[in-house]
C-alpha atoms as a PDB file:
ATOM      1  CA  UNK A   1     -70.384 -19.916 -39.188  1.00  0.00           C
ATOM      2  CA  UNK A   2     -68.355 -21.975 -37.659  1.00  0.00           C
ATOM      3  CA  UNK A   3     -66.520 -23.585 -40.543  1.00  0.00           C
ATOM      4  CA  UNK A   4     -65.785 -19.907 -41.988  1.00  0.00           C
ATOM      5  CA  UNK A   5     -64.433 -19.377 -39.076  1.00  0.00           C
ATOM      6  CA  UNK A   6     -62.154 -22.248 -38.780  1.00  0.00           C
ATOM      7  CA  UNK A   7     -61.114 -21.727 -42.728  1.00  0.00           C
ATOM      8  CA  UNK A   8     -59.993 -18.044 -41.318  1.00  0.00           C
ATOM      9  CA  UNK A   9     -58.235 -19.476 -38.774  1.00  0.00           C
ATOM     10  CA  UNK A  10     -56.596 -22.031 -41.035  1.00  0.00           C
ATOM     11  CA  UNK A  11     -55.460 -19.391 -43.590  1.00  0.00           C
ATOM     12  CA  UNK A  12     -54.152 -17.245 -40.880  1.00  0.00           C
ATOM     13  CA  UNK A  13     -51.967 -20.496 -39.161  1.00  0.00           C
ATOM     14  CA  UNK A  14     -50.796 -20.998 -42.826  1.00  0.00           C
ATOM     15  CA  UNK A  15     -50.150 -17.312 -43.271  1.00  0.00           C
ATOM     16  CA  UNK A  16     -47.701 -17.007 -40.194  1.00  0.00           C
ATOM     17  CA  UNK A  17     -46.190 -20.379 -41.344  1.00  0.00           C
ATOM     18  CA  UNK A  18     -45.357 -18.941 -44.556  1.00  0.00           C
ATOM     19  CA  UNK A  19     -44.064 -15.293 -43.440  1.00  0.00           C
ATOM     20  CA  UNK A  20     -41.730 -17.585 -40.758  1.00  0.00           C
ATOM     21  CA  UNK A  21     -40.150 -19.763 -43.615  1.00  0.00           C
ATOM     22  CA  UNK A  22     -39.573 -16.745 -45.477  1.00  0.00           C
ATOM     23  CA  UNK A  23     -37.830 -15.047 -42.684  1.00  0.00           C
ATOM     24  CA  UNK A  24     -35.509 -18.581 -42.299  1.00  0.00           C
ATOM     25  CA  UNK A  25     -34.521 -18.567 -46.089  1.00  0.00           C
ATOM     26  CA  UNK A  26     -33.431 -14.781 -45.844  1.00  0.00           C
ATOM     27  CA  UNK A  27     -31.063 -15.320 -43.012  1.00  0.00           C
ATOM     28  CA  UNK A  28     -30.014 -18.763 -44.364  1.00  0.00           C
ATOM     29  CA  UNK A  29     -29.060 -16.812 -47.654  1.00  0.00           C
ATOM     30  CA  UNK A  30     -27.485 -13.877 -45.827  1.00  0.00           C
ATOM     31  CA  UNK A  31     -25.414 -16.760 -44.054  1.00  0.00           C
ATOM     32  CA  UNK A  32     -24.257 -18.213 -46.949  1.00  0.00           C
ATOM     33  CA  UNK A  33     -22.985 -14.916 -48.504  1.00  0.00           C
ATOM     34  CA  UNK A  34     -21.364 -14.094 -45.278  1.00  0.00           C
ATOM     35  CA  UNK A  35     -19.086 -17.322 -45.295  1.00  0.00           C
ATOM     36  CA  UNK A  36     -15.801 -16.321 -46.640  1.00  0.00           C
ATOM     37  CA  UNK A  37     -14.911 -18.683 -50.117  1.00  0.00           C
ATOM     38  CA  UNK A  38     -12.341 -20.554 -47.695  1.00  0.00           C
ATOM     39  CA  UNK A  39     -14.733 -21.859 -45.167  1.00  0.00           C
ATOM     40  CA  UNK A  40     -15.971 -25.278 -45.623  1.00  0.00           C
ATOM     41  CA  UNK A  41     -19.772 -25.464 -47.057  1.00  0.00           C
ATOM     42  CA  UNK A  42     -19.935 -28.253 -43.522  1.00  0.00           C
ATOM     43  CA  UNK A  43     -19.379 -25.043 -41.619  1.00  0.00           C
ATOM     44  CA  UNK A  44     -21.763 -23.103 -43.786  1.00  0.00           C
ATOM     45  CA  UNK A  45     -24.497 -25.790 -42.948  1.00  0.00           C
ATOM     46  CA  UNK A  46     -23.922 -25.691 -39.001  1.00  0.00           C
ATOM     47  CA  UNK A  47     -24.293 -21.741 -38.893  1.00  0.00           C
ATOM     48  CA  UNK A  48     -27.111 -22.034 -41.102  1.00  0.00           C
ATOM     49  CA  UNK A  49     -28.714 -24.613 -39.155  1.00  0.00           C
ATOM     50  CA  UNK A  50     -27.389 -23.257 -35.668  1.00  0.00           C
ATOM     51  CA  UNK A  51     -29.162 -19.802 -36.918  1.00  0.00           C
ATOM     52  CA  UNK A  52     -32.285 -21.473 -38.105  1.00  0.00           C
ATOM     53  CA  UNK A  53     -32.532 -23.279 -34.206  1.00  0.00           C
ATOM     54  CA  UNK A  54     -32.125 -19.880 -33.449  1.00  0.00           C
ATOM     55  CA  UNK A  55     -35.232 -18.167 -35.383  1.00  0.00           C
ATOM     56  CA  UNK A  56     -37.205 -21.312 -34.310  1.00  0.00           C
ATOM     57  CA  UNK A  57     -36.773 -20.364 -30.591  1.00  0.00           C
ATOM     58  CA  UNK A  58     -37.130 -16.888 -30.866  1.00  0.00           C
ATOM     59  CA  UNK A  59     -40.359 -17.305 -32.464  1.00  0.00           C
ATOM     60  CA  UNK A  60     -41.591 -20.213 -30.456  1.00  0.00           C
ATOM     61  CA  UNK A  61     -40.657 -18.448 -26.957  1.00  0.00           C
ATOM     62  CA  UNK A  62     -43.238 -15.515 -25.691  1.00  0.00           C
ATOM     63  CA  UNK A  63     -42.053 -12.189 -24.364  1.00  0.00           C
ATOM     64  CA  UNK A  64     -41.649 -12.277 -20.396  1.00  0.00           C
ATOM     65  CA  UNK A  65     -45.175 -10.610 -19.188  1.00  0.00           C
ATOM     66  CA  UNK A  66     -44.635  -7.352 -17.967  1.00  0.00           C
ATOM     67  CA  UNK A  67     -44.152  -6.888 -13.720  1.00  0.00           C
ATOM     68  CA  UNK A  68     -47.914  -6.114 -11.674  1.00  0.00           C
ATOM     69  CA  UNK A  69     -48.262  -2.663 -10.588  1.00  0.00           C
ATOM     70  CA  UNK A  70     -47.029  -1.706  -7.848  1.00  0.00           C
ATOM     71  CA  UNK A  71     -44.273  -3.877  -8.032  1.00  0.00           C
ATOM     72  CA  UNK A  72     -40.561  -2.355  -7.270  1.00  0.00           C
ATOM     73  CA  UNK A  73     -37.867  -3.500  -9.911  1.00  0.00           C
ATOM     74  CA  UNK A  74     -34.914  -4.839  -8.708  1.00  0.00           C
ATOM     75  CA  UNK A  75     -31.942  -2.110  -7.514  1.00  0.00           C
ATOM     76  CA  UNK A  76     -28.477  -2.540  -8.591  1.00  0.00           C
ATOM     77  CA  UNK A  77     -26.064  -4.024  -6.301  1.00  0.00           C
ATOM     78  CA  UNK A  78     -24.717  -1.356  -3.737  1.00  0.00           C
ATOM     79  CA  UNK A  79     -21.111  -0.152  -4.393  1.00  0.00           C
ATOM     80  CA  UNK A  80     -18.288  -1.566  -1.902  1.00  0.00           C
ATOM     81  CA  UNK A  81     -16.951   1.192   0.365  1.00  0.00           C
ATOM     82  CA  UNK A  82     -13.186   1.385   0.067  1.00  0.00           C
ATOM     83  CA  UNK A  83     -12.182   4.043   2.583  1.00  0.00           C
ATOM     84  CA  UNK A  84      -8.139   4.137   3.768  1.00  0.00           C
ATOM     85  CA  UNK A  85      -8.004   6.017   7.311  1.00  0.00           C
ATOM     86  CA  UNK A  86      -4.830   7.341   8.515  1.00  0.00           C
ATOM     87  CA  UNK A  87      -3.988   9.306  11.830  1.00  0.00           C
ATOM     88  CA  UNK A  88      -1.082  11.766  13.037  1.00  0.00           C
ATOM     89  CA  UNK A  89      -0.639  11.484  16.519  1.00  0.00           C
ATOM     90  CA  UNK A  90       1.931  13.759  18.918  1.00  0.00           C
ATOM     91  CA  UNK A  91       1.922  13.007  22.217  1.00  0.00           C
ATOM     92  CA  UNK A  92       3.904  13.875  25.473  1.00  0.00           C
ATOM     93  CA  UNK A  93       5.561  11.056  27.695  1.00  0.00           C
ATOM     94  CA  UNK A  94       7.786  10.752  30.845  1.00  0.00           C
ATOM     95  CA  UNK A  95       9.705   7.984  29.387  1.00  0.00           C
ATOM     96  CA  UNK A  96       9.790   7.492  25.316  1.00  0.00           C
ATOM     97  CA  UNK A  97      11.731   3.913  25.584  1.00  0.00           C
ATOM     98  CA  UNK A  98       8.300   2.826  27.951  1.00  0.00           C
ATOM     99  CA  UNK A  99       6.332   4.307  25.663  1.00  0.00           C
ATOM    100  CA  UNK A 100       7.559   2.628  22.432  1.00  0.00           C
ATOM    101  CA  UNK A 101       7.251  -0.634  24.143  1.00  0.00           C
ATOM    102  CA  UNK A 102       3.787  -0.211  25.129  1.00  0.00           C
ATOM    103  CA  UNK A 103       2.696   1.343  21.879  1.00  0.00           C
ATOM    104  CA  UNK A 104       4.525  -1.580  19.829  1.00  0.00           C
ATOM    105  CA  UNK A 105       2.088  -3.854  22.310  1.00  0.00           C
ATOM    106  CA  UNK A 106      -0.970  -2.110  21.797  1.00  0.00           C
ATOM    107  CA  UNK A 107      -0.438  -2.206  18.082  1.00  0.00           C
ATOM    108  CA  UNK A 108       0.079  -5.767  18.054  1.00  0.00           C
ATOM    109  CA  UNK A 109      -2.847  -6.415  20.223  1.00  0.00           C
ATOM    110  CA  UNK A 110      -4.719  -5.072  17.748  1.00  0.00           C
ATOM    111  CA  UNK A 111      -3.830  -7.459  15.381  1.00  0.00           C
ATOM    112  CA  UNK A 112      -1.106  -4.808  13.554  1.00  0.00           C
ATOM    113  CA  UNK A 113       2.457  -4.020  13.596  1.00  0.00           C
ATOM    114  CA  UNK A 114       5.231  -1.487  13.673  1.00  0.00           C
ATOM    115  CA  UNK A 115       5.925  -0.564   9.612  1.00  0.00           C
ATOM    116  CA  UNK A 116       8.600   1.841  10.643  1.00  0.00           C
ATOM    117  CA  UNK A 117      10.511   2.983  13.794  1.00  0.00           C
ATOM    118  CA  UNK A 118      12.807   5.674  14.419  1.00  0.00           C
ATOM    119  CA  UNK A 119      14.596   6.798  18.190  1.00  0.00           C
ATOM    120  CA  UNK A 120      17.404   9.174  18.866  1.00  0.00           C
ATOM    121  CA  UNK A 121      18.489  12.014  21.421  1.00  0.00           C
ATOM    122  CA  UNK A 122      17.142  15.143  21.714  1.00  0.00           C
ATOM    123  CA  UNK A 123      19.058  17.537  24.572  1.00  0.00           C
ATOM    124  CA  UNK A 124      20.297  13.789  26.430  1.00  0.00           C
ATOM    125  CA  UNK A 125      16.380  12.640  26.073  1.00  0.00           C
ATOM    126  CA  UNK A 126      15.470  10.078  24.129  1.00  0.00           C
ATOM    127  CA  UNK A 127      12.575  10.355  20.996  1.00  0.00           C
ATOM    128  CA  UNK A 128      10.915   7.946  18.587  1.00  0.00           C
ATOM    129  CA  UNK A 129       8.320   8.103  16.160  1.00  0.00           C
ATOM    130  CA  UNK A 130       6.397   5.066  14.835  1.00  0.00           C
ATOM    131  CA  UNK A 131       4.523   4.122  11.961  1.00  0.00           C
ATOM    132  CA  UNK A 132       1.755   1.561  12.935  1.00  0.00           C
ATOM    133  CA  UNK A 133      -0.256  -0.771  10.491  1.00  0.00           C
ATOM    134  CA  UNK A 134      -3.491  -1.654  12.247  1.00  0.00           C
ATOM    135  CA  UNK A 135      -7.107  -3.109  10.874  1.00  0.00           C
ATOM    136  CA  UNK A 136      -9.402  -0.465   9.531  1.00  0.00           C
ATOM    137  CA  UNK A 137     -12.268  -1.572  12.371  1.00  0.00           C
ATOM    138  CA  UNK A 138      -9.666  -1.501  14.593  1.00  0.00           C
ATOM    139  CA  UNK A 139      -8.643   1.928  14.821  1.00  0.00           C
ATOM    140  CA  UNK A 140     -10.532   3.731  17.025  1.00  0.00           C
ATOM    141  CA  UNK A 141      -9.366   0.994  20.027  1.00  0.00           C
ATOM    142  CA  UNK A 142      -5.927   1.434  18.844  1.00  0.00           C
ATOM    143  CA  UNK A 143      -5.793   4.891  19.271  1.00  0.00           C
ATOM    144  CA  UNK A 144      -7.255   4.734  22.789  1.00  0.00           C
ATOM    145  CA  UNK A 145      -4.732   2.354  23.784  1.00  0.00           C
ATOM    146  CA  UNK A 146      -2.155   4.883  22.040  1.00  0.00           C
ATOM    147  CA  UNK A 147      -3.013   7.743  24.054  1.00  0.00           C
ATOM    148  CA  UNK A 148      -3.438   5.744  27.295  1.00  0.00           C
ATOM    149  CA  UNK A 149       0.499   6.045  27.578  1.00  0.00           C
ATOM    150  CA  UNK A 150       0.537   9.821  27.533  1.00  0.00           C
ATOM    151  CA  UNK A 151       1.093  12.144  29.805  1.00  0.00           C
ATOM    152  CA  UNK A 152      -1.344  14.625  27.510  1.00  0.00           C
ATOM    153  CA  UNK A 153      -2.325  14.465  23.504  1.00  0.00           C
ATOM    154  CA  UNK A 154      -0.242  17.552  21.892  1.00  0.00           C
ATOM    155  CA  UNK A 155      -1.554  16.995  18.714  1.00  0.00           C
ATOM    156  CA  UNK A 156      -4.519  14.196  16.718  1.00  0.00           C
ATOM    157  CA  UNK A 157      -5.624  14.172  13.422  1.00  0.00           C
ATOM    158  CA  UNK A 158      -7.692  11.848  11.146  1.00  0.00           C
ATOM    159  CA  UNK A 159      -7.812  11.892   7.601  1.00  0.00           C
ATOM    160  CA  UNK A 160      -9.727   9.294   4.986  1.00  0.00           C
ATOM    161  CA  UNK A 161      -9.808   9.134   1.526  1.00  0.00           C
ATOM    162  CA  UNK A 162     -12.519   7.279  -0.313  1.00  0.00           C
ATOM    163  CA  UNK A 163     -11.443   5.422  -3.405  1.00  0.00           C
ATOM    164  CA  UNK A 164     -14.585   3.396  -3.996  1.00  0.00           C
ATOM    165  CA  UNK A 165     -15.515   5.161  -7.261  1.00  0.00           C
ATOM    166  CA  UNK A 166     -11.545   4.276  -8.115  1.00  0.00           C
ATOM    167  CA  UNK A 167     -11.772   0.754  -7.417  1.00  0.00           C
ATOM    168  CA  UNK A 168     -14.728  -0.207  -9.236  1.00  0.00           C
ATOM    169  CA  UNK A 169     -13.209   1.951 -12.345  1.00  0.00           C
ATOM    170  CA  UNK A 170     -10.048  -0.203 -12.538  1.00  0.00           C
ATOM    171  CA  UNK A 171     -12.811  -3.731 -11.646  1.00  0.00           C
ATOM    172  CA  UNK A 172     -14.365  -2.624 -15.368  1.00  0.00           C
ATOM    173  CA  UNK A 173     -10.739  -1.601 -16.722  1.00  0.00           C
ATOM    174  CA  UNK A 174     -10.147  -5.001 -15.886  1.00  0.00           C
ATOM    175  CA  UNK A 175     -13.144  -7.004 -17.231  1.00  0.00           C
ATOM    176  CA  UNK A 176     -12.908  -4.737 -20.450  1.00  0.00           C
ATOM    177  CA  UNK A 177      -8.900  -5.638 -20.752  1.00  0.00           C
ATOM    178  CA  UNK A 178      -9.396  -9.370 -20.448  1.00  0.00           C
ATOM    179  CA  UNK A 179     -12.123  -9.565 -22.573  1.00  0.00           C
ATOM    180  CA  UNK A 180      -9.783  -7.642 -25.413  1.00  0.00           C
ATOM    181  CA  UNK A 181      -7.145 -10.244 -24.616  1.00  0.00           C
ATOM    182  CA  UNK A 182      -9.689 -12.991 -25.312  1.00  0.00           C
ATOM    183  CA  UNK A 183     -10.359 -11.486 -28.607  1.00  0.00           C
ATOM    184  CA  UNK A 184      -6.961 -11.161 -29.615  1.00  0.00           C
ATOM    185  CA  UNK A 185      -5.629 -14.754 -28.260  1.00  0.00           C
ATOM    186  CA  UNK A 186      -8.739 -16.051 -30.871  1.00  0.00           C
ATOM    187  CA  UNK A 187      -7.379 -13.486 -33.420  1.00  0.00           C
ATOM    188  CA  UNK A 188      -3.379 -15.159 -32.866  1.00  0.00           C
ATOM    189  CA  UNK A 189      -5.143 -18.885 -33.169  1.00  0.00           C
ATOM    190  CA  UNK A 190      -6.677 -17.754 -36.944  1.00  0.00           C
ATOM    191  CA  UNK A 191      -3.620 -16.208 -38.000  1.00  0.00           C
ATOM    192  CA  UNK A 192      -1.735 -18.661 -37.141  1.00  0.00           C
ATOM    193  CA  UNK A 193      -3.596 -21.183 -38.992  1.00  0.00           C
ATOM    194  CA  UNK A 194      -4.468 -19.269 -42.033  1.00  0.00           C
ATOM    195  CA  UNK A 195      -1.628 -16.424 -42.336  1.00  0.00           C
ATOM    196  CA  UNK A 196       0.864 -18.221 -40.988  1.00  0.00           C
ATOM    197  CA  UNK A 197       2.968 -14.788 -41.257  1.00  0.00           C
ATOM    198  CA  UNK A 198       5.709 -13.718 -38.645  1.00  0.00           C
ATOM    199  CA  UNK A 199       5.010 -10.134 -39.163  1.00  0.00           C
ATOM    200  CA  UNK A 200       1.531 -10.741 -38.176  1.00  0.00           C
ATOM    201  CA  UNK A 201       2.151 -13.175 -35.103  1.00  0.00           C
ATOM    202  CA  UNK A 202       4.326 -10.802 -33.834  1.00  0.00           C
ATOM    203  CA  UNK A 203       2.611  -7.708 -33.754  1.00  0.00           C
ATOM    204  CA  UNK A 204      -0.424  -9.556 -32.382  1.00  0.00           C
ATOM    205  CA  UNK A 205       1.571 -10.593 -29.580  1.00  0.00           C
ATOM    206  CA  UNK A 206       3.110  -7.344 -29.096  1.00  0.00           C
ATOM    207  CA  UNK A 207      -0.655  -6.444 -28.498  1.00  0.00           C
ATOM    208  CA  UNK A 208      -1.210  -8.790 -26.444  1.00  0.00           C
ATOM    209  CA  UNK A 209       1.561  -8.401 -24.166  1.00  0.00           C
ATOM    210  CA  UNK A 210       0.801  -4.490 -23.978  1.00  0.00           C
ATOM    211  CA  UNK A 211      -2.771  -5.979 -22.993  1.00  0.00           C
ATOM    212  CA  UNK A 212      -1.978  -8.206 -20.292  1.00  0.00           C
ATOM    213  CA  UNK A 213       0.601  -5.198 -19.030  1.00  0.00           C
ATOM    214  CA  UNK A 214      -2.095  -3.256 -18.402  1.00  0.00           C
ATOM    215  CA  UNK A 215      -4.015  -5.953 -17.076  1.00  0.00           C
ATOM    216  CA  UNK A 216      -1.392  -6.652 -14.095  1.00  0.00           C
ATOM    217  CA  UNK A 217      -1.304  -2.766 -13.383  1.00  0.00           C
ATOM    218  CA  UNK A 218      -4.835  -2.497 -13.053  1.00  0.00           C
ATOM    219  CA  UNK A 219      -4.897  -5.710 -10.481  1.00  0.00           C
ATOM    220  CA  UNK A 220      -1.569  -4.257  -8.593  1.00  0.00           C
ATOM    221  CA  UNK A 221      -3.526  -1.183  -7.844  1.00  0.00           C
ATOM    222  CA  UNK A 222      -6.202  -2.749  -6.716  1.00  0.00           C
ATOM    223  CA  UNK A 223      -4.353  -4.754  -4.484  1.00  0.00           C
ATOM    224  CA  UNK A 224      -2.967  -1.869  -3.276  1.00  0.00           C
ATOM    225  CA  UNK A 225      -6.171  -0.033  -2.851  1.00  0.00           C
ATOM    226  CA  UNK A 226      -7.454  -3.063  -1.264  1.00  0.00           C
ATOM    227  CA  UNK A 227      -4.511  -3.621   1.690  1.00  0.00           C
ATOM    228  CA  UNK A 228      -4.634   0.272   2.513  1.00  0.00           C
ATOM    229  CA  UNK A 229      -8.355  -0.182   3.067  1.00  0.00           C
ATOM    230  CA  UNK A 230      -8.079  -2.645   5.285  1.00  0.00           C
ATOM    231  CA  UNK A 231      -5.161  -1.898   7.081  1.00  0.00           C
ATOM    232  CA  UNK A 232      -5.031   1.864   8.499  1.00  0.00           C
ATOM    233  CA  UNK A 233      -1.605   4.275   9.460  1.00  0.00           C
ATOM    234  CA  UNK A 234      -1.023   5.869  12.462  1.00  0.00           C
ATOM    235  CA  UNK A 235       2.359   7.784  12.553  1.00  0.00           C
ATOM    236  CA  UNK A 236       3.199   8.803  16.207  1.00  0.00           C
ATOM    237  CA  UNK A 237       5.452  11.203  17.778  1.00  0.00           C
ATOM    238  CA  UNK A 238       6.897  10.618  20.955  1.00  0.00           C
ATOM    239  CA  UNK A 239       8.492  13.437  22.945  1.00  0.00           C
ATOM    240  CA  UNK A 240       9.759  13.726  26.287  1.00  0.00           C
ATOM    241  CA  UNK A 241       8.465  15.894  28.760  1.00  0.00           C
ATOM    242  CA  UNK A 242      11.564  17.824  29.538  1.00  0.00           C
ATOM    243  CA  UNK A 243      11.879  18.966  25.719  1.00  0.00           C
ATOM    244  CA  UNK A 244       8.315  19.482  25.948  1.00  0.00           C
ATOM    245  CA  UNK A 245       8.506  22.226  28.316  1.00  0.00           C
ATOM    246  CA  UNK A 246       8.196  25.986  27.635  1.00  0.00           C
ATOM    247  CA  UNK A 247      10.923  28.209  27.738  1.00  0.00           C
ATOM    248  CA  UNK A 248       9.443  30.635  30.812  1.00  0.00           C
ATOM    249  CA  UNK A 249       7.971  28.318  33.329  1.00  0.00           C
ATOM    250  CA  UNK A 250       4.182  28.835  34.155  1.00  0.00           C
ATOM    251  CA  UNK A 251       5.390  28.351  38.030  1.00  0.00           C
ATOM    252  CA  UNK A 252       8.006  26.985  39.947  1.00  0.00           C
ATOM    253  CA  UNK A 253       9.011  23.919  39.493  1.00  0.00           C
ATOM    254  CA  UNK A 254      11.407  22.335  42.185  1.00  0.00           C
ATOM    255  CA  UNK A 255      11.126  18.594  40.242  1.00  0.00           C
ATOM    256  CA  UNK A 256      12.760  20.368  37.575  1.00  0.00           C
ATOM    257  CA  UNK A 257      15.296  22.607  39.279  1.00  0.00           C
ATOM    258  CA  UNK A 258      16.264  18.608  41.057  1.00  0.00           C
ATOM    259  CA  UNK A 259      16.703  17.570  37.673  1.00  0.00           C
ATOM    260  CA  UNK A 260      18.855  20.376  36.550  1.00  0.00           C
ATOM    261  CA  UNK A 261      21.235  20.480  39.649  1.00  0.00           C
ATOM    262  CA  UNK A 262      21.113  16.442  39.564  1.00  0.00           C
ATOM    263  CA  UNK A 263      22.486  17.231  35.394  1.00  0.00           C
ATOM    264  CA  UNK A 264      24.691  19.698  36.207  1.00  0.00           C
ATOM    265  CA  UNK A 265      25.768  17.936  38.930  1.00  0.00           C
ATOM    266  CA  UNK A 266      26.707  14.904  37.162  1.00  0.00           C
ATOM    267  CA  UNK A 267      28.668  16.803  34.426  1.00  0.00           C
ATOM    268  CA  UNK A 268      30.998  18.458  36.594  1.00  0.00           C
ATOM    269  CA  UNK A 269      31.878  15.249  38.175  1.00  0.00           C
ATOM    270  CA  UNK A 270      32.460  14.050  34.930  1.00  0.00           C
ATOM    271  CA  UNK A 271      34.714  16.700  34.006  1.00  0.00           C
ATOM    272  CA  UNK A 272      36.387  16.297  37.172  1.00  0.00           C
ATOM    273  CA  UNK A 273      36.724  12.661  36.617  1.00  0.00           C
ATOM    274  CA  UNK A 274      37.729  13.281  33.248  1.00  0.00           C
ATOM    275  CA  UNK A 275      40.648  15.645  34.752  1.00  0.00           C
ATOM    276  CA  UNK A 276      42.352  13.100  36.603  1.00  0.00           C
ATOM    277  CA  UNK A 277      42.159  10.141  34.265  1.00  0.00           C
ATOM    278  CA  UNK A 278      44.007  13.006  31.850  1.00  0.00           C
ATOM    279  CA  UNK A 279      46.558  13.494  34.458  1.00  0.00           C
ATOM    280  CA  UNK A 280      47.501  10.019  35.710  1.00  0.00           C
ATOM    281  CA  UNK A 281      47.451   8.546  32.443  1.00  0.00           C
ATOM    282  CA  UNK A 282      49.006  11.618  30.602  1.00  0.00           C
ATOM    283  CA  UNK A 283      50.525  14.337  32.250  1.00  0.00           C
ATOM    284  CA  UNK A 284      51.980  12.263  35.563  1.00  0.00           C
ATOM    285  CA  UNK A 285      54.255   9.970  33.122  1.00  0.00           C
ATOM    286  CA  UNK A 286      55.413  12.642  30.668  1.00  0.00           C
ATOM    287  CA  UNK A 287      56.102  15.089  33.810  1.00  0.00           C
ATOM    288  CA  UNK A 288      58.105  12.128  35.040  1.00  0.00           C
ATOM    289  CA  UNK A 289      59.893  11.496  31.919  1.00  0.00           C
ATOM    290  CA  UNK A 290      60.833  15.068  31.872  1.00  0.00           C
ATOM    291  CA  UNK A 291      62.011  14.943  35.079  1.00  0.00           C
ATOM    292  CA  UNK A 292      64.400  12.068  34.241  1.00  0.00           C
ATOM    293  CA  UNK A 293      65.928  13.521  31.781  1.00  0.00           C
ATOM    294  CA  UNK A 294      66.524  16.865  33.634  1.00  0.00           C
ATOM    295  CA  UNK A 295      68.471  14.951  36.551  1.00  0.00           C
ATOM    296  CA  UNK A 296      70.666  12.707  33.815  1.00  0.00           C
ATOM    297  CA  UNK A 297      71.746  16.467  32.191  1.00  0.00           C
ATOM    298  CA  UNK A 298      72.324  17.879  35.755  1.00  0.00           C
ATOM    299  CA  UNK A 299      74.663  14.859  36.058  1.00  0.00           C
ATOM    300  CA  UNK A 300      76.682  14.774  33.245  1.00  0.00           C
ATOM    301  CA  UNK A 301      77.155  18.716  33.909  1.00  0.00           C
ATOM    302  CA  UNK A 302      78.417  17.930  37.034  1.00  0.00           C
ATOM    303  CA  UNK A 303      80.595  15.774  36.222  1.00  0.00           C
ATOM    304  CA  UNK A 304      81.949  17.619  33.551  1.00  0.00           C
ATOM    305  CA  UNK A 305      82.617  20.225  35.660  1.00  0.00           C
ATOM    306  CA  UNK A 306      84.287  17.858  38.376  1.00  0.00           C
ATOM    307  CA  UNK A 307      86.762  16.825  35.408  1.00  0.00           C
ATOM    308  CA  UNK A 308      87.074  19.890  34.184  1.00  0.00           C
ATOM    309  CA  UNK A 309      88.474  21.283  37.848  1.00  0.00           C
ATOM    310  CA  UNK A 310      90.732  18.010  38.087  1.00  0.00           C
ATOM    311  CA  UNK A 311      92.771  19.116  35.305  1.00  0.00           C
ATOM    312  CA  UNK A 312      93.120  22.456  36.345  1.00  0.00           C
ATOM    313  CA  UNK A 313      94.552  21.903  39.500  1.00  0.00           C
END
């Protein structure tokens, strides 16, 4: 019994052995036939033999067992959250020159800075608005600090924009483009040893240049995408109380009616002022001049007429 069954499990070892070398020969021969007529039979030997190391592995190594129940596979890597924030901010001050500085301080405290400023006059009051470049975590602090140097919030809103699903289209765009140019800079290497034609060279560069075109694009966006995430805009609006105002007052207001007399006052004086520089530097030296010459004509008349009576007589 138990030499049958060591002759069955003899013929079986010899069985596999056979249906393995059989296998070896097929590829070897499907190998050879594959080998363009140009290729050296030395190559032909190393793919034959590198595919034969191959088969030998394959069949040596032993599928991985399967996971034990009630064992949880491996998840996929979670997808990084790209989210650019921006905020629109209006807000009322006494003073917008203050405010600017203190804003331009707040933003820098943050570890940001001012990517745009504008000021000029409204009604003899001075505005600005500001376009600040501050760290995503950073925003919420920043915008405190912002509206700390109000007199009141007219006007706050907060918009984001998620361009996670974006960014890790153009990270495969990417991978997919340089693995093409790989391909092709292999394909340029062959025909430039076996071709050896410019027409060919040429329009595989062409391609490749297209290639790595498209390759820089894809990385300048995500560069892009990548800064706005983690730097956030807030555009702010300063303006000054007095413009801020409403046309019918809720009440009176005698700090206001101050102000207005104060304005008024100031621009009649100017005028005033403005008068008398106009007639001392002006009107006073041309009055004079006319003078002048109306006593030198009175003159000469005068003496005219004294000749005139001489001669007469």
């Amino acid at each position: 019994m138990v030499s049958s069954a060591c002759g069955e499990g003899s013929n079986g070892g010899m069985k596999q052995r056979f249906v393995l070398l059989l296998l070896i020969a097929a590829l070897s021969c499907k190998n050879e036939q594959a080998v363009p007529a140009d290729v050296a039979p030395e190559t032909s030997a190393t793919a034959a033999t590198a595919i034969t190391g191959t088969v030998g592995r394959v069949a040596q190594s032993s599928p991985p067992p399967p996971p034990p129940p009630g064992t949880s596979l491996p998840q996929a890597p979670a997808m990084p959250r790209m989210i650019i924030r921006t905020a629109d901010v209006q807000l009322i001050v006494a003073d917008a020159a203050a405010a600017v500085d203190k804003i331009t301080a707040a933003a820098t405290a943050a570890g940001g800075y001012v990517a745009d400023s504008k000021r000029w006059r409204d009604q003899e009051q001075l505005r600005a608005t500001l376009t600040l470049r501050v760290p995503a975590a950073k925003l919420d602090a920043a915008l405190a600090s912002i509206r700390a140097t109000a007199t009141r919030v007219q006007s706050e809103t907060i918009g984001s924009d998620d361009v996670s699903q974006e960014y890790v289209d153009l990270e495969s765009q990417v991978r997919n483009l340089e693995a093409a140019e790989t391909e092709m800079r292999a394909l340029m290497t062959t025909i430039r040893e076996r071709a050896k034609k410019a027409e060919d060279i040429l329009e595989v560069y062409a391609k490749l240049t297209e290639l790595r075109g498209q390759i820089e694009q894809a990385k300048g966006r995500m560069r892009y995408l990548g800064q706005m995430s983690a730097m956030s805009t807030i555009k702010v609006e300063l303006v000054p109380d007095a413009i801020a105002k409403p046309v019918v007052a809720p009440g009176w207001q005698p700090v206001a009616i101050m102000k207005n007399a104060s304005r008024a006052l100031v621009i009649t004086l100017q005028t005033l002022a403005t008068c008398v520089i106009w007639i001392a530097i002006y009107i006073v030296p041309i009055a004079a001049i006319l003078l002048l010459v109306v006593l030198l004509l009175r003159r000469l008349i005068s003496r005219r007429r004294g000749g005139d009576a001489g001669t007469v007589k």
